[in-house]
C-alpha atoms as a PDB file:
ATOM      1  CA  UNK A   1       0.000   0.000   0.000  1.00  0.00           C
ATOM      2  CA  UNK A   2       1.086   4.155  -0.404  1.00  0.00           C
ATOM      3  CA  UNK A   3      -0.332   6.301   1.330  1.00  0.00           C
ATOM      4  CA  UNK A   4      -0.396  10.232   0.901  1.00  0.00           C
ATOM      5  CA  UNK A   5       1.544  12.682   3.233  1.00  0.00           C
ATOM      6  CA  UNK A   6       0.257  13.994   6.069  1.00  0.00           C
ATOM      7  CA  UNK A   7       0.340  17.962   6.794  1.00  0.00           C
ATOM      8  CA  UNK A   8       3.803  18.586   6.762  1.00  0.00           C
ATOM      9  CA  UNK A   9       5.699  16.693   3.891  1.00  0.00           C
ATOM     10  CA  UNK A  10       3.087  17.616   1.449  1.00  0.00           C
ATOM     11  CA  UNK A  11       3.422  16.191  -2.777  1.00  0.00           C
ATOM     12  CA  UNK A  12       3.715  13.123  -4.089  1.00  0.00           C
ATOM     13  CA  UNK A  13       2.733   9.691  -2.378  1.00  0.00           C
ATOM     14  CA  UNK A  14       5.024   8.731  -0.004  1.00  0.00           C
ATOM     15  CA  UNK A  15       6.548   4.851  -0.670  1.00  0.00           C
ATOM     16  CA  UNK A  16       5.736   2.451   2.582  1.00  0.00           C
ATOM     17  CA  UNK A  17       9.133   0.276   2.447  1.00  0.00           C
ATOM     18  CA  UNK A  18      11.399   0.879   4.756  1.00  0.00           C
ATOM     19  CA  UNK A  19       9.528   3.811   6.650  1.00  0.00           C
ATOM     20  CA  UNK A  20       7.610   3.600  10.210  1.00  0.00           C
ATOM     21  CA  UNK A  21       4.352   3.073   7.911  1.00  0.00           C
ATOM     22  CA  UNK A  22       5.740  -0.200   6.933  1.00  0.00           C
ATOM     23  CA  UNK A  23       5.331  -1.129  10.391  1.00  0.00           C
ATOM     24  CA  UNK A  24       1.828   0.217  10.665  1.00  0.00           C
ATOM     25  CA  UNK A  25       0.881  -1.005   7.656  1.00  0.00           C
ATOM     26  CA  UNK A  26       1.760  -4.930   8.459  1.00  0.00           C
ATOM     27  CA  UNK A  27       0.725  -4.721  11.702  1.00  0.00           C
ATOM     28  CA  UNK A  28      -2.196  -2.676  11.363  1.00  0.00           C
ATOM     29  CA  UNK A  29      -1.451  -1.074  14.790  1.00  0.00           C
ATOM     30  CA  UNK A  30      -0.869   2.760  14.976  1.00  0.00           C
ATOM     31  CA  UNK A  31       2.189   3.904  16.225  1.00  0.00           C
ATOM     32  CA  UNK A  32       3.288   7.368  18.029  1.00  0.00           C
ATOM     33  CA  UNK A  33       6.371   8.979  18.253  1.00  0.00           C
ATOM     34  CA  UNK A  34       6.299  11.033  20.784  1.00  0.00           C
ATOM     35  CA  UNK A  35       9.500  13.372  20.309  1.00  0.00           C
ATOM     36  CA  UNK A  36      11.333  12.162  16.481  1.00  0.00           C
ATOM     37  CA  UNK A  37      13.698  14.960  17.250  1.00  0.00           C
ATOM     38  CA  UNK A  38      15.607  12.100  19.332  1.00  0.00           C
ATOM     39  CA  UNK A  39      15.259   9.580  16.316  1.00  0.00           C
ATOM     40  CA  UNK A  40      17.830   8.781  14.004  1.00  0.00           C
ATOM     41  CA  UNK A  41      18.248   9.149  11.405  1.00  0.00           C
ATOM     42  CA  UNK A  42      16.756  12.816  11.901  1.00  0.00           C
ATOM     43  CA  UNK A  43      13.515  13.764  10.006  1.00  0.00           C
ATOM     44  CA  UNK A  44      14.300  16.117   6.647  1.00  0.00           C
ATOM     45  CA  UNK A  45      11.898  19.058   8.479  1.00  0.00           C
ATOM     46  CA  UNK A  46      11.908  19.814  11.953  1.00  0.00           C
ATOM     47  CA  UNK A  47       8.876  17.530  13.832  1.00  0.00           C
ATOM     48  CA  UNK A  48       8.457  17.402  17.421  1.00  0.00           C
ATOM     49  CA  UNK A  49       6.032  14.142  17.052  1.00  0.00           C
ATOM     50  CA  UNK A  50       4.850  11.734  14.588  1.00  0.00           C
ATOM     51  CA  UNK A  51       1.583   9.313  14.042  1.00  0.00           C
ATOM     52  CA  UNK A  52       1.088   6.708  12.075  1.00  0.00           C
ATOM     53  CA  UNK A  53      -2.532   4.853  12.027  1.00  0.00           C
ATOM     54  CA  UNK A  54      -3.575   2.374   9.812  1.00  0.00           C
ATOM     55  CA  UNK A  55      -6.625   3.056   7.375  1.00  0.00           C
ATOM     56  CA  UNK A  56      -9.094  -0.408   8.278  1.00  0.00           C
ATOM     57  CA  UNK A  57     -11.751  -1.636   5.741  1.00  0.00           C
ATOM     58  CA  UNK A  58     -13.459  -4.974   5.632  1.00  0.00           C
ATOM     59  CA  UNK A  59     -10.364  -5.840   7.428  1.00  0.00           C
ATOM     60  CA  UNK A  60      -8.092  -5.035   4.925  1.00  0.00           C
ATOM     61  CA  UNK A  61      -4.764  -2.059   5.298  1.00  0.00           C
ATOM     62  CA  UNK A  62      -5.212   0.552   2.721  1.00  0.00           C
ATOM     63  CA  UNK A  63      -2.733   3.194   3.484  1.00  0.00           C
ATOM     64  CA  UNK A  64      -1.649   4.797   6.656  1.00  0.00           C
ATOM     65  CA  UNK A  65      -3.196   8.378   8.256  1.00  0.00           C
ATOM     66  CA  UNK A  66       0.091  10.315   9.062  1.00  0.00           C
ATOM     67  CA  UNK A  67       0.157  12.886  11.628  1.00  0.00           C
ATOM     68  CA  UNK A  68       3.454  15.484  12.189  1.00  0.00           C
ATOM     69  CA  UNK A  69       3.676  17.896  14.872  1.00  0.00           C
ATOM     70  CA  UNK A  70       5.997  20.620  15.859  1.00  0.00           C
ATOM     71  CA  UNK A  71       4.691  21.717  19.332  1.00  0.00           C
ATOM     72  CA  UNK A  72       4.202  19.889  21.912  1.00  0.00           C
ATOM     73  CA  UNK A  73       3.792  15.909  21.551  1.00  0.00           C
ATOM     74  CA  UNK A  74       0.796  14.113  20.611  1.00  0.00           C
ATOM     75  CA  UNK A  75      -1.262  12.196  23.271  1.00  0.00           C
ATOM     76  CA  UNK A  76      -2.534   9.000  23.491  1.00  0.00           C
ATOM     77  CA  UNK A  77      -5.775  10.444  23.243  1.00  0.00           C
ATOM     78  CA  UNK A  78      -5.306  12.042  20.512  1.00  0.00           C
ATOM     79  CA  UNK A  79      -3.328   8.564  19.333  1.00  0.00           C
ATOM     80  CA  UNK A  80      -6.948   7.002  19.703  1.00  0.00           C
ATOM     81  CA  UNK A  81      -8.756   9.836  17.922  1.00  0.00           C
ATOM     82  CA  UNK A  82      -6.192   9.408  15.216  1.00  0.00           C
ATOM     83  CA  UNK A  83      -7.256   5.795  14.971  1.00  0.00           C
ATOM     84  CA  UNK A  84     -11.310   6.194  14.774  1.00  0.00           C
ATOM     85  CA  UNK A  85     -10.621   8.794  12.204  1.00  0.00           C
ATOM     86  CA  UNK A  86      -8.062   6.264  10.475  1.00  0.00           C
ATOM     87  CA  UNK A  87     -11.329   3.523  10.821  1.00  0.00           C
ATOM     88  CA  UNK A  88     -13.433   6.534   9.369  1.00  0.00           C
ATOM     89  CA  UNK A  89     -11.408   7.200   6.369  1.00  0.00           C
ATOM     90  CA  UNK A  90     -10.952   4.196   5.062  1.00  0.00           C
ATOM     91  CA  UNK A  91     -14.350   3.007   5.025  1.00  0.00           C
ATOM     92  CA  UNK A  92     -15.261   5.879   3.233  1.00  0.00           C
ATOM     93  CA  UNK A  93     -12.302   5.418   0.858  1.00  0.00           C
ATOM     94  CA  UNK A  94     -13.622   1.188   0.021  1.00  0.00           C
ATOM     95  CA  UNK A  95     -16.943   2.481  -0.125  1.00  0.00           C
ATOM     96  CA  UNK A  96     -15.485   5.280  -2.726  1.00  0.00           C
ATOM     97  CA  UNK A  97     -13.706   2.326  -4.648  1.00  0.00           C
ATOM     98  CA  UNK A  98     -16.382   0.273  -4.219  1.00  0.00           C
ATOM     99  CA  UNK A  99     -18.756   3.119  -6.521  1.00  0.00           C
ATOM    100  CA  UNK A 100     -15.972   3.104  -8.863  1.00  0.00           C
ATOM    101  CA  UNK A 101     -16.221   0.056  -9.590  1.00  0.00           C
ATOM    102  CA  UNK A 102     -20.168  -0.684  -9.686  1.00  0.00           C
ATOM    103  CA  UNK A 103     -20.114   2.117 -12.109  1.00  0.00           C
ATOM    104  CA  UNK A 104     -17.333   0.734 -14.251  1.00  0.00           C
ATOM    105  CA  UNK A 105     -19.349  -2.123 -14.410  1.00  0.00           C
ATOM    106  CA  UNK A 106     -22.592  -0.765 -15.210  1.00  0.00           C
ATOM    107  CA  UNK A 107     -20.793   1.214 -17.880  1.00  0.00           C
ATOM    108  CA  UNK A 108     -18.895  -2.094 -19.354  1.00  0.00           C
ATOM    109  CA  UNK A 109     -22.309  -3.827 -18.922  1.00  0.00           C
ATOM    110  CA  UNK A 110     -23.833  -1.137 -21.144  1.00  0.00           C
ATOM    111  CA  UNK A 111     -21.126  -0.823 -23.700  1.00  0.00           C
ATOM    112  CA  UNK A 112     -22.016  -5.026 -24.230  1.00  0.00           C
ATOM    113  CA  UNK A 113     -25.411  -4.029 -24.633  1.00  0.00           C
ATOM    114  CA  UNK A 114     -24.601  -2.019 -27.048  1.00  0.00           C
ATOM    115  CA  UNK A 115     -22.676  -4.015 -28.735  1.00  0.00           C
ATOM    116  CA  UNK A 116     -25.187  -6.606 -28.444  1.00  0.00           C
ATOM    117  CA  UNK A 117     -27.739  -4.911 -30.085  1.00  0.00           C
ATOM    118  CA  UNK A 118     -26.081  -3.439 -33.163  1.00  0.00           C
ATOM    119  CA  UNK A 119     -25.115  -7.394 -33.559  1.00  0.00           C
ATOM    120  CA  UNK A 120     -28.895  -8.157 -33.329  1.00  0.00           C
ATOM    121  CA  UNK A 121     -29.880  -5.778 -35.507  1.00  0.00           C
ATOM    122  CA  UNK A 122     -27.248  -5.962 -38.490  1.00  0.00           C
ATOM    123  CA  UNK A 123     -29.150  -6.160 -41.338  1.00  0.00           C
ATOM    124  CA  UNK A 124     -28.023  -8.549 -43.704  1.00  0.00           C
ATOM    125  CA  UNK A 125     -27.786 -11.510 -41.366  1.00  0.00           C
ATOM    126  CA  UNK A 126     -30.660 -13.879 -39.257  1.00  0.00           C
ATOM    127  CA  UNK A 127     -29.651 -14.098 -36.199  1.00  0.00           C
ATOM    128  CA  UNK A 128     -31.488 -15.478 -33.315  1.00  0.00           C
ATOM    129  CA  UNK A 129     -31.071 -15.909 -29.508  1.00  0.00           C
ATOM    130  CA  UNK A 130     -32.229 -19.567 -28.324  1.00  0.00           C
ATOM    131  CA  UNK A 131     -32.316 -22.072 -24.860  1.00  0.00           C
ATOM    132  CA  UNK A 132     -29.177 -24.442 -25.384  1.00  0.00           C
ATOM    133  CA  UNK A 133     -31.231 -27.099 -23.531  1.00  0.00           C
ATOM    134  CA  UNK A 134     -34.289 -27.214 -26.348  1.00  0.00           C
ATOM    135  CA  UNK A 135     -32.990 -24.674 -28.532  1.00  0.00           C
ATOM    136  CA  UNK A 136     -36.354 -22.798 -28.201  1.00  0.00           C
ATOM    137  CA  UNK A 137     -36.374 -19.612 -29.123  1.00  0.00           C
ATOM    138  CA  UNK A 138     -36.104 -16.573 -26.716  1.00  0.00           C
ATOM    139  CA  UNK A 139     -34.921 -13.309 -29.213  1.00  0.00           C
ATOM    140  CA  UNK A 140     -34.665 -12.466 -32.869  1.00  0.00           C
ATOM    141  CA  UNK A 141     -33.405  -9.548 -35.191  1.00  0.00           C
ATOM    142  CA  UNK A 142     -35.720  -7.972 -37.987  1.00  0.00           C
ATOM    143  CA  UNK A 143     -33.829  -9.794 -40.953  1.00  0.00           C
ATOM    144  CA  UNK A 144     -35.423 -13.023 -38.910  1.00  0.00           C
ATOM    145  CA  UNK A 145     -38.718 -11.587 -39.157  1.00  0.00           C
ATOM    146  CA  UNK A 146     -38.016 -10.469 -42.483  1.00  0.00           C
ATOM    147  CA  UNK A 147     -36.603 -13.922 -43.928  1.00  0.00           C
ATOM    148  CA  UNK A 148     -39.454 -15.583 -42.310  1.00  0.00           C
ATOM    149  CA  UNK A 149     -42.036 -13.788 -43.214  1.00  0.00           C
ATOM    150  CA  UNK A 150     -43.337 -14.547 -39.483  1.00  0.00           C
ATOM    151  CA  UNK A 151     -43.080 -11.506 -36.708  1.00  0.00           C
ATOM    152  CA  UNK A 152     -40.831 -11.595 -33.089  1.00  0.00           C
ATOM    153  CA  UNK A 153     -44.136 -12.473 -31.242  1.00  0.00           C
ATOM    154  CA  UNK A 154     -45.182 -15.551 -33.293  1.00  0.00           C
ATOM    155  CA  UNK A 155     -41.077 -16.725 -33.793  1.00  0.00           C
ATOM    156  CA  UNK A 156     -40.739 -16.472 -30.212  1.00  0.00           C
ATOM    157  CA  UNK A 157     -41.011 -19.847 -28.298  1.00  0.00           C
ATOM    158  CA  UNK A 158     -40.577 -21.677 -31.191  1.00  0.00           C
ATOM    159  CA  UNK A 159     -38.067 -24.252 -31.518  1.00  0.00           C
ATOM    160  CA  UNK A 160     -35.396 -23.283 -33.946  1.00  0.00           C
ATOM    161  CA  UNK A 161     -35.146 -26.052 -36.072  1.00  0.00           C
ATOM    162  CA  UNK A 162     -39.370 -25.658 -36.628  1.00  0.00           C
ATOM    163  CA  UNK A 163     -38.006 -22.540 -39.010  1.00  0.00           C
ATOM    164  CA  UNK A 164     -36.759 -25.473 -41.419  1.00  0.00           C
ATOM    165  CA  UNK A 165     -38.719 -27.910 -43.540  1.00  0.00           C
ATOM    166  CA  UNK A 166     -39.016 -31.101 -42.280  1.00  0.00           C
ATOM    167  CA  UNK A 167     -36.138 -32.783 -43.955  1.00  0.00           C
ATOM    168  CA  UNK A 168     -33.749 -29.941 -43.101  1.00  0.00           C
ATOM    169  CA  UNK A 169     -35.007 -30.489 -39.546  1.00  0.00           C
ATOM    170  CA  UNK A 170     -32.015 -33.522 -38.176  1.00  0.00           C
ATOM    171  CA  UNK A 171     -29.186 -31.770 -39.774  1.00  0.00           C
ATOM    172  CA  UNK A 172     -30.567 -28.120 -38.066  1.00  0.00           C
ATOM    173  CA  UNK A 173     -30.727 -29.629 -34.406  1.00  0.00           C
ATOM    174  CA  UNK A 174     -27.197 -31.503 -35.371  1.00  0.00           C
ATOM    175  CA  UNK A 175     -25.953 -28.061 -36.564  1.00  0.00           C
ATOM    176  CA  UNK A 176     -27.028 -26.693 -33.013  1.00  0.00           C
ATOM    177  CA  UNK A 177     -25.957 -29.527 -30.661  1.00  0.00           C
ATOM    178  CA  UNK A 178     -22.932 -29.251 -32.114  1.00  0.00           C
ATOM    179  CA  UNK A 179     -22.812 -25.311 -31.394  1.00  0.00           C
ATOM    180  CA  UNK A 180     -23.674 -25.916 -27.514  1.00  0.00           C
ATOM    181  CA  UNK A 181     -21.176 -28.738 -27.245  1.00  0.00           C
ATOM    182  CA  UNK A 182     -18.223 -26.795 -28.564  1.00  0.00           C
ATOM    183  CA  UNK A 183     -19.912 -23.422 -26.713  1.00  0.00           C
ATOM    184  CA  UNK A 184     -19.388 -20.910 -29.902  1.00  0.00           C
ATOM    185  CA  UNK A 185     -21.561 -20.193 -32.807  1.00  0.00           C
ATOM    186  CA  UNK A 186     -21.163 -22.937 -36.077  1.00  0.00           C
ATOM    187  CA  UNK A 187     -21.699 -21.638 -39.799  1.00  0.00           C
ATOM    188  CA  UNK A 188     -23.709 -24.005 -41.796  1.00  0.00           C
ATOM    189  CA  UNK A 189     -25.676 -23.436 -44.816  1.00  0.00           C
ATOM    190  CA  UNK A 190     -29.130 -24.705 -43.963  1.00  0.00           C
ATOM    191  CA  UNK A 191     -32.196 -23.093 -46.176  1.00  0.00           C
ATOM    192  CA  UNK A 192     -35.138 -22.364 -44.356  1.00  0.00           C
ATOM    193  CA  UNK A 193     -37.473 -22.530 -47.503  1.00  0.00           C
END
């Protein structure tokens, strides 16, 4: 995990390895440093004390809360306000990942859609939708209809291989078992006059 600075150090996200967060961050226990003037090596900026609290969601670390001071130390009190804001944060920050990515997928789900229906509807081909278990049928484009000469309503429900004559009727249901077996589409010439 990286987590972003706290008010002092302010910029770019700060790397976890090798840093106090590391130890936050595997432990998932905060940690206070009550005077880092006394630590070595010495901070970059003058800071009287430090905290470090881990960021908890659904039991998982995201990041770290990071706390500098230059006055007087930080309390444990303050150590355990630190750590119900830390609990705070990082709910809110799955729950903000969590949106994300219901949206992503709503958006991907839509884009299929999409895609599904300009497939559907492409006009020079007959394509239809059907049950793999009796190969009924459960959606159609308008070149179906068209080809047909029978509307979505009355084609719908049907079996598929009742759109060919009845000696074109074996090889059809062959043409589809073999389809659902090998779980992709099969091109076949099969007339339906």
């Amino acid at each position: 995990p990286r987590t972003r600075s706290g008010p002092l150090p302010r910029g770019p996200w700060l790397p976890v390895k090798g840093t106090l967060r590391e130890r936050v961050v595997r432990e998932g226990t905060p940690l206070l440093v009550a005077d880092a003037s006394r630590r070595r090596p010495r901070p970059a900026r003058p800071i009287l004390s430090f905290a470090s609290v881990p960021l908890w969601a659904r039991g998982d670390v995201l990041g770290t809360l990071d706390l500098y001071r230059r006055g007087r130390p930080f309390r444990d009190g303050e150590l355990r306000l630190f750590t119900a804001l830390g609990h705070q944060v990082g709910a809110a920050i799955r729950n903000a990942r969590d949106l994300l990515e219901i949206r992503f997928r709503s958006l991907e789900m839509k884009r299929s859609e999409l895609k599904y229906r300009s497939l559907m509807e492409h006009p020079g081909d007959l394509i239809l939708l059907a049950d793999p278990g009796d190969f009924r049928i459960l959606e159609i484009n308008a070149q179906a209809e068209r080809l047909t000469g029978r509307g979505r309503a009355e084609l719908s429900g049907l079996r598929v291989e009742d759109l060919f004559p009845e000696a074109e009727r074996p090889r059809a249901r062959a043409v589809l078992q073999e389809a659902v077996a090998r779980g992709s589409s099969v091109t076949d010439e099969l007339s339906l006059a």
